[in-house]
N, C-alpha and C. Protein backbone atom coordinates (compact mmCIF):
# COMPACT_ATOMS: atom_id res chain seq x y z
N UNK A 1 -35.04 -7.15 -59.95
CA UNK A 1 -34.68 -6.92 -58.57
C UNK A 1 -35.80 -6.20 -57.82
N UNK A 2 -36.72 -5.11 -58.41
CA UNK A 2 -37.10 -4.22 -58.14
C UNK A 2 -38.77 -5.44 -57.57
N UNK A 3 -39.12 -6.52 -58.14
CA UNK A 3 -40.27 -7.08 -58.52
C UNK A 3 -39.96 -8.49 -57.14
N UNK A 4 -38.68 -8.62 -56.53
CA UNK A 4 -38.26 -9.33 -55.39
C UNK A 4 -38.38 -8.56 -54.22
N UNK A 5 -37.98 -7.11 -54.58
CA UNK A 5 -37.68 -6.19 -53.02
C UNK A 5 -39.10 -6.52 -52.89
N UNK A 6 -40.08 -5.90 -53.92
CA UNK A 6 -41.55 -6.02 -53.52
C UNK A 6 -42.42 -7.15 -53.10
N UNK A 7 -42.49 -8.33 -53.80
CA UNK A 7 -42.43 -9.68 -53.20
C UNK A 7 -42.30 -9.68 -51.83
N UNK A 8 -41.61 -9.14 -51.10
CA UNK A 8 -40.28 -9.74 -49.88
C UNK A 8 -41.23 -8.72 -49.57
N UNK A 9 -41.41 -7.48 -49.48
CA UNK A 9 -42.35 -6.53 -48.67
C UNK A 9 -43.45 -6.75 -48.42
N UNK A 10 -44.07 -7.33 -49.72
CA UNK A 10 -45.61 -7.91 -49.19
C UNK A 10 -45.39 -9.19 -48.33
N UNK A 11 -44.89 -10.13 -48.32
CA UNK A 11 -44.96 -11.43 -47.48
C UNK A 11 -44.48 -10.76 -46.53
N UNK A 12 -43.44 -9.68 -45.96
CA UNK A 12 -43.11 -9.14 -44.49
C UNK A 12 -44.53 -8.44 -44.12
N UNK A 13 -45.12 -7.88 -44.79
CA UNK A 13 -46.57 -6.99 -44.03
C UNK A 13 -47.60 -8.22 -43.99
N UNK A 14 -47.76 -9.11 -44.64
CA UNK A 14 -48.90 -10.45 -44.16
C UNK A 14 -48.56 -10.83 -43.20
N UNK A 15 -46.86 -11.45 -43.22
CA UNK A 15 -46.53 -11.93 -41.79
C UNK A 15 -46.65 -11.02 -40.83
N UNK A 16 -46.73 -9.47 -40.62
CA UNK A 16 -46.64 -9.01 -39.85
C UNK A 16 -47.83 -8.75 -39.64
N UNK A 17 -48.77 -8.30 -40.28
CA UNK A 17 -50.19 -8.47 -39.59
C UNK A 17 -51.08 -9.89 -39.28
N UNK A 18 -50.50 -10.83 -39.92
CA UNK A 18 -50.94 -12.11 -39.33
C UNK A 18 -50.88 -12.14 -37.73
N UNK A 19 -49.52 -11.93 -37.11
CA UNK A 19 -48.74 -12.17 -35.99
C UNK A 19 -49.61 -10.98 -35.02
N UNK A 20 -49.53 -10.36 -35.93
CA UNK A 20 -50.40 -8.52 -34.73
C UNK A 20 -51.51 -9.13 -34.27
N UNK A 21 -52.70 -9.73 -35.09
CA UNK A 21 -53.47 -10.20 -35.03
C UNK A 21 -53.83 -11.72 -34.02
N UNK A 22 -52.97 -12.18 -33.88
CA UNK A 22 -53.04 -13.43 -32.96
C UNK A 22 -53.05 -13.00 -31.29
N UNK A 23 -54.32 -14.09 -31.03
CA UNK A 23 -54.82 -13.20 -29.05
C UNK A 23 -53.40 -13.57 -28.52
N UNK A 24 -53.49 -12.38 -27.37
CA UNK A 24 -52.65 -12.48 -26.57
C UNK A 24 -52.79 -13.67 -25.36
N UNK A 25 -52.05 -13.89 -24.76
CA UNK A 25 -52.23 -14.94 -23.50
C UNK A 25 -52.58 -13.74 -22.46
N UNK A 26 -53.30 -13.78 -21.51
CA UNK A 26 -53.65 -13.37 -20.33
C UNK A 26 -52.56 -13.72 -18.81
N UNK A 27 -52.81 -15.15 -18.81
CA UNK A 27 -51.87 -16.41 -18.08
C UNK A 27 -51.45 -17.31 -18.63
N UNK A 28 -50.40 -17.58 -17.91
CA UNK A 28 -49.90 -19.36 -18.93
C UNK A 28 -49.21 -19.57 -17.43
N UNK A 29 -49.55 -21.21 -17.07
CA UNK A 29 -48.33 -21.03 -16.27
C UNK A 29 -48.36 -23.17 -16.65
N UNK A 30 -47.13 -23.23 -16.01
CA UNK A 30 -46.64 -24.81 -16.74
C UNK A 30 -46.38 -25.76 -15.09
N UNK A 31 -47.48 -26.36 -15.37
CA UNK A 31 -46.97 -27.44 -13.66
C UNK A 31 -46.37 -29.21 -14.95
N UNK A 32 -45.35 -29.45 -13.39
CA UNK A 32 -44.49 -30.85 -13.75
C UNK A 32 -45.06 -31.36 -13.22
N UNK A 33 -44.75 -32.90 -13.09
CA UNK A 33 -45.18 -33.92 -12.70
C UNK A 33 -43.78 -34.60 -11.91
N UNK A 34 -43.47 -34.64 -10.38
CA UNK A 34 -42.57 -35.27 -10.67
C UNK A 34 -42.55 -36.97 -11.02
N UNK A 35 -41.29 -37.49 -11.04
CA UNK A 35 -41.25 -38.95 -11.79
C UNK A 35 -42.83 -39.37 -12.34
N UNK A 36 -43.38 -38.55 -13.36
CA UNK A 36 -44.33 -38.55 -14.04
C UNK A 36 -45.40 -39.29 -13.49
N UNK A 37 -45.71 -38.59 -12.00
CA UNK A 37 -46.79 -39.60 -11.35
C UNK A 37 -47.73 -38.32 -10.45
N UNK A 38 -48.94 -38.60 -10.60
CA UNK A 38 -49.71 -37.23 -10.10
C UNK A 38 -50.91 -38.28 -9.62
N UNK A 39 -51.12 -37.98 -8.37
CA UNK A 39 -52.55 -38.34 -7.75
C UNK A 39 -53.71 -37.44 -8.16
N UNK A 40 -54.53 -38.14 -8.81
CA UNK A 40 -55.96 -37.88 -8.87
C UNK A 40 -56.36 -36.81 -7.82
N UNK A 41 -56.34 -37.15 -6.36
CA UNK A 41 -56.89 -36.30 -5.45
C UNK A 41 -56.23 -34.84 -4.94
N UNK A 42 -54.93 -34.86 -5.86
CA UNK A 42 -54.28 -33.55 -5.54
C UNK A 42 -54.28 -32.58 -6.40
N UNK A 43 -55.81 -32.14 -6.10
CA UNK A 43 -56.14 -30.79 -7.24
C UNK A 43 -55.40 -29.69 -7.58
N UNK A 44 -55.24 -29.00 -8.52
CA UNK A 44 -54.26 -28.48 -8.95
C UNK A 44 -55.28 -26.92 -9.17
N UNK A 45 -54.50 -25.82 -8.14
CA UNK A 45 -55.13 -24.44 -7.91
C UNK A 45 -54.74 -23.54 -9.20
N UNK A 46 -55.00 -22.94 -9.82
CA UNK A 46 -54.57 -21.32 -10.36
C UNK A 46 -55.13 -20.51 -10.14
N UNK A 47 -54.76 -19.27 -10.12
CA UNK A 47 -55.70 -17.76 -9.94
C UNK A 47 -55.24 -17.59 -11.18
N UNK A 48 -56.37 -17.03 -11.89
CA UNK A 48 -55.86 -16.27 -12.82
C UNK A 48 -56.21 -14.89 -13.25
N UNK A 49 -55.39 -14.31 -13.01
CA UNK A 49 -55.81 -12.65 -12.91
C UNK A 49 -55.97 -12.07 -14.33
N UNK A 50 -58.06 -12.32 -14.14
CA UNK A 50 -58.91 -11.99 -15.29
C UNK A 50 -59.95 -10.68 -15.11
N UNK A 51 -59.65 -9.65 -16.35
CA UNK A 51 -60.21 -8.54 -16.03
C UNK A 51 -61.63 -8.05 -16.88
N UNK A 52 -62.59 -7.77 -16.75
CA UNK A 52 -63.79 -7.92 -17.44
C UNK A 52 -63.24 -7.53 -18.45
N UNK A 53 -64.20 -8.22 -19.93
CA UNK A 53 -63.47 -7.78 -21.03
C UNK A 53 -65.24 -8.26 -22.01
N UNK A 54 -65.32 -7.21 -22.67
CA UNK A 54 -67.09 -7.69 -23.44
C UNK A 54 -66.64 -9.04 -24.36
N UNK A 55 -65.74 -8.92 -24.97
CA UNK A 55 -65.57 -10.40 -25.88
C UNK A 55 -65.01 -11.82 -25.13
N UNK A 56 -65.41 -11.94 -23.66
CA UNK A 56 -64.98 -12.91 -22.65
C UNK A 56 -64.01 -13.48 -23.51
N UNK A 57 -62.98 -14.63 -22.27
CA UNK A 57 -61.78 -14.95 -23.10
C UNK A 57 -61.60 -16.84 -23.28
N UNK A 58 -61.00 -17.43 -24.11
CA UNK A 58 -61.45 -18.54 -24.23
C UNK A 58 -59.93 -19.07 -23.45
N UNK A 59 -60.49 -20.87 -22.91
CA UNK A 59 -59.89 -21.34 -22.12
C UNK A 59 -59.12 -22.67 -22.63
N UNK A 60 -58.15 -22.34 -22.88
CA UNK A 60 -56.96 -23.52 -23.21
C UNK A 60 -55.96 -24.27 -22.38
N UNK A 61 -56.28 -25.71 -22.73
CA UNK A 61 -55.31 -26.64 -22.14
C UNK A 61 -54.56 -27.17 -22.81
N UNK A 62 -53.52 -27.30 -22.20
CA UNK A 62 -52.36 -27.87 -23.42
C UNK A 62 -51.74 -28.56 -22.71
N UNK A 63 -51.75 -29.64 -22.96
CA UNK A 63 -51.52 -31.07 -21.78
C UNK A 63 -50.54 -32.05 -22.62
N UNK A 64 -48.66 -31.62 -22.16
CA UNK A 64 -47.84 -32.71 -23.11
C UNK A 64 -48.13 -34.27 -22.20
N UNK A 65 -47.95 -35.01 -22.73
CA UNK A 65 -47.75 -36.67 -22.32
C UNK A 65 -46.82 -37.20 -22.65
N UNK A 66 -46.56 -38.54 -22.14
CA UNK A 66 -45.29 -39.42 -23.02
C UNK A 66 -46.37 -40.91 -23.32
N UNK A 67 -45.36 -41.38 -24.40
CA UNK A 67 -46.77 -42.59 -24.76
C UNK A 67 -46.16 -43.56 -23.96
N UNK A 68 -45.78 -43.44 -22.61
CA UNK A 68 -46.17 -44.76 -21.48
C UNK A 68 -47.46 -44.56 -21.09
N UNK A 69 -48.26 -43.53 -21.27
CA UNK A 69 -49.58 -43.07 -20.85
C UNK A 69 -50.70 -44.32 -21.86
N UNK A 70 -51.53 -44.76 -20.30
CA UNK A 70 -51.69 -46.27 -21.00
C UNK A 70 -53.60 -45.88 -21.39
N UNK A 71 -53.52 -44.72 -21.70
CA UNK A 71 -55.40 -44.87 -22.48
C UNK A 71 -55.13 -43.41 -23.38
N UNK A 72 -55.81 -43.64 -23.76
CA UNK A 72 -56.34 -42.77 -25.38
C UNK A 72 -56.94 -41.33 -24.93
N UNK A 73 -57.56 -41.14 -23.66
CA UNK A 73 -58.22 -40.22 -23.29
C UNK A 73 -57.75 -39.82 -22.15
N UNK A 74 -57.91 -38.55 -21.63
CA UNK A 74 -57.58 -37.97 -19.80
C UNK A 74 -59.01 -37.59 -19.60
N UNK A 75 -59.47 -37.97 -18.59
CA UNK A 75 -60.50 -36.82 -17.72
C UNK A 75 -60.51 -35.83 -16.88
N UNK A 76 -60.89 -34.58 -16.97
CA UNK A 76 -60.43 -33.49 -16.25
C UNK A 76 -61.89 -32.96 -15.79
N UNK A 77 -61.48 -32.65 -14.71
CA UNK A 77 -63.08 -31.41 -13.95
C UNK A 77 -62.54 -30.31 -13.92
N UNK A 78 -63.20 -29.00 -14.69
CA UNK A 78 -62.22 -28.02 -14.67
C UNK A 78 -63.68 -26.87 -13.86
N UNK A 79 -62.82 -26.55 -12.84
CA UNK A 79 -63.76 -25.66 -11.99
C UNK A 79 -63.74 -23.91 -12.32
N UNK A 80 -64.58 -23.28 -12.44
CA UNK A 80 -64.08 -21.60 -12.43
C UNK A 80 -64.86 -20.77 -11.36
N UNK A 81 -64.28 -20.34 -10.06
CA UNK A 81 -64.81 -19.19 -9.01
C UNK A 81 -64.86 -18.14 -9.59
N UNK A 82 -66.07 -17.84 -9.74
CA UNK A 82 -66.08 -16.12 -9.96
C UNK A 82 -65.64 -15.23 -8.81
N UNK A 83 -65.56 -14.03 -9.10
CA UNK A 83 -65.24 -13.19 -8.09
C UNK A 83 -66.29 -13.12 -7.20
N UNK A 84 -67.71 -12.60 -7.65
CA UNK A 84 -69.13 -12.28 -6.95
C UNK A 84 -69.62 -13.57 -6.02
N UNK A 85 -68.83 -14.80 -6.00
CA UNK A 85 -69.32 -15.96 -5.40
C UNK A 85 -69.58 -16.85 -6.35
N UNK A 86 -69.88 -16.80 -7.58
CA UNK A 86 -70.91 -17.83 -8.36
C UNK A 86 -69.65 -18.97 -9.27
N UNK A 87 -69.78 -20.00 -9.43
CA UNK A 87 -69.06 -21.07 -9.76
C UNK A 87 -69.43 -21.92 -11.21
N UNK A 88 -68.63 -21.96 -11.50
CA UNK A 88 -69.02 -23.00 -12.81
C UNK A 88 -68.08 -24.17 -13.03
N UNK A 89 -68.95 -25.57 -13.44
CA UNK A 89 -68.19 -26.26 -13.10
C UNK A 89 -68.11 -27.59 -14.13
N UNK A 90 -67.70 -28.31 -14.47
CA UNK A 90 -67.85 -29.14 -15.64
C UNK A 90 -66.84 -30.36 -15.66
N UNK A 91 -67.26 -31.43 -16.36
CA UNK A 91 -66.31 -32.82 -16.04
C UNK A 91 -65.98 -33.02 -17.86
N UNK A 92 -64.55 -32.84 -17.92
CA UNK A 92 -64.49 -33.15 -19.46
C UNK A 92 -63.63 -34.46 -20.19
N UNK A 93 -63.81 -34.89 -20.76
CA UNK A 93 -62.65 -36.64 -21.50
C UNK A 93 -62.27 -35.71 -22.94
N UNK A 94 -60.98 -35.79 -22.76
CA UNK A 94 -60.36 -35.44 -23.51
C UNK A 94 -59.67 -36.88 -24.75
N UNK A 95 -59.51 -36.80 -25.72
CA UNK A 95 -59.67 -37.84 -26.75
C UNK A 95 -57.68 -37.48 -26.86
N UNK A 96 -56.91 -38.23 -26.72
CA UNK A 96 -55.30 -38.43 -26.73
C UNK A 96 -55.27 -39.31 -28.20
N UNK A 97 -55.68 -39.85 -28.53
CA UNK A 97 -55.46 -41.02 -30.03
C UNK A 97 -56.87 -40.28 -31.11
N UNK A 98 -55.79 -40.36 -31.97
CA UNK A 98 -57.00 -40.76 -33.10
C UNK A 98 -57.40 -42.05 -33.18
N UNK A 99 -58.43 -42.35 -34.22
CA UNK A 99 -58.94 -43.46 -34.49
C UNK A 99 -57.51 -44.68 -34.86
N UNK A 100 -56.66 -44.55 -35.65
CA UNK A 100 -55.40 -45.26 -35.89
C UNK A 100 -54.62 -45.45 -34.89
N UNK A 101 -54.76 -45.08 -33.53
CA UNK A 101 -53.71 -45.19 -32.44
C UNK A 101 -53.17 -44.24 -32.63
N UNK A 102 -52.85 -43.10 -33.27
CA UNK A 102 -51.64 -41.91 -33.50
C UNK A 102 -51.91 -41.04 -32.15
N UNK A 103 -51.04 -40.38 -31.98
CA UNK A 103 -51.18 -39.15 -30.50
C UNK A 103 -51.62 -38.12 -30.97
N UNK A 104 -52.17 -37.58 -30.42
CA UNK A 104 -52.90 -36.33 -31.03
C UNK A 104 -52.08 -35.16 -30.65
């Protein structure tokens, strides 16, 4: 019994410092689509209230689909305003299929 309580204590302190350890989100925020139809030309704004930090913070997209979506890839231009004026700016194709047709 004594060789389970302990078992069960160590896998609760891994899981629990695993979990401590995982970054926090800064922002998240979730836009719809209605009747799953979005024009190209209607750019999509966020602020995201970012505070200097020395280990800068990394930038995730998480983009659900349905497979009526008729290509393998999305293209996105993802823009960032700095505060001081200065801009950065980039055009990216994102890969939706593996090589087998599967969804990624």
């Amino acid at each position: 019994m004594a060789k389970i309580l302990r078992n069960f204590i160590l896998v609760l302190g891994a899981l629990t410092m695993l979990y401590s350890c995982a970054p926090q989100s800064v922002f998240d925020e979730t836009i719809n689509f209605e009747s799953l139809i979005w024009n190209r030309f209607s750019i999509i704004e966020m602020e995201v209230p970012v505070k200097a930090n020395e280990k800068g913070y990394n930038f995730d997209v998480i983009l659900h689909h349905n497979q009526d979506y008729a290509f393998d890839f999305i293209s996105m231009n993802i823009t960032f305003y700095m505060p001081g004026g200065g801009m950065r700016s980039r055009d990216y194709q994102f890969k939706l299929q593996d090589e087998q047709g599967n969804w990624l």
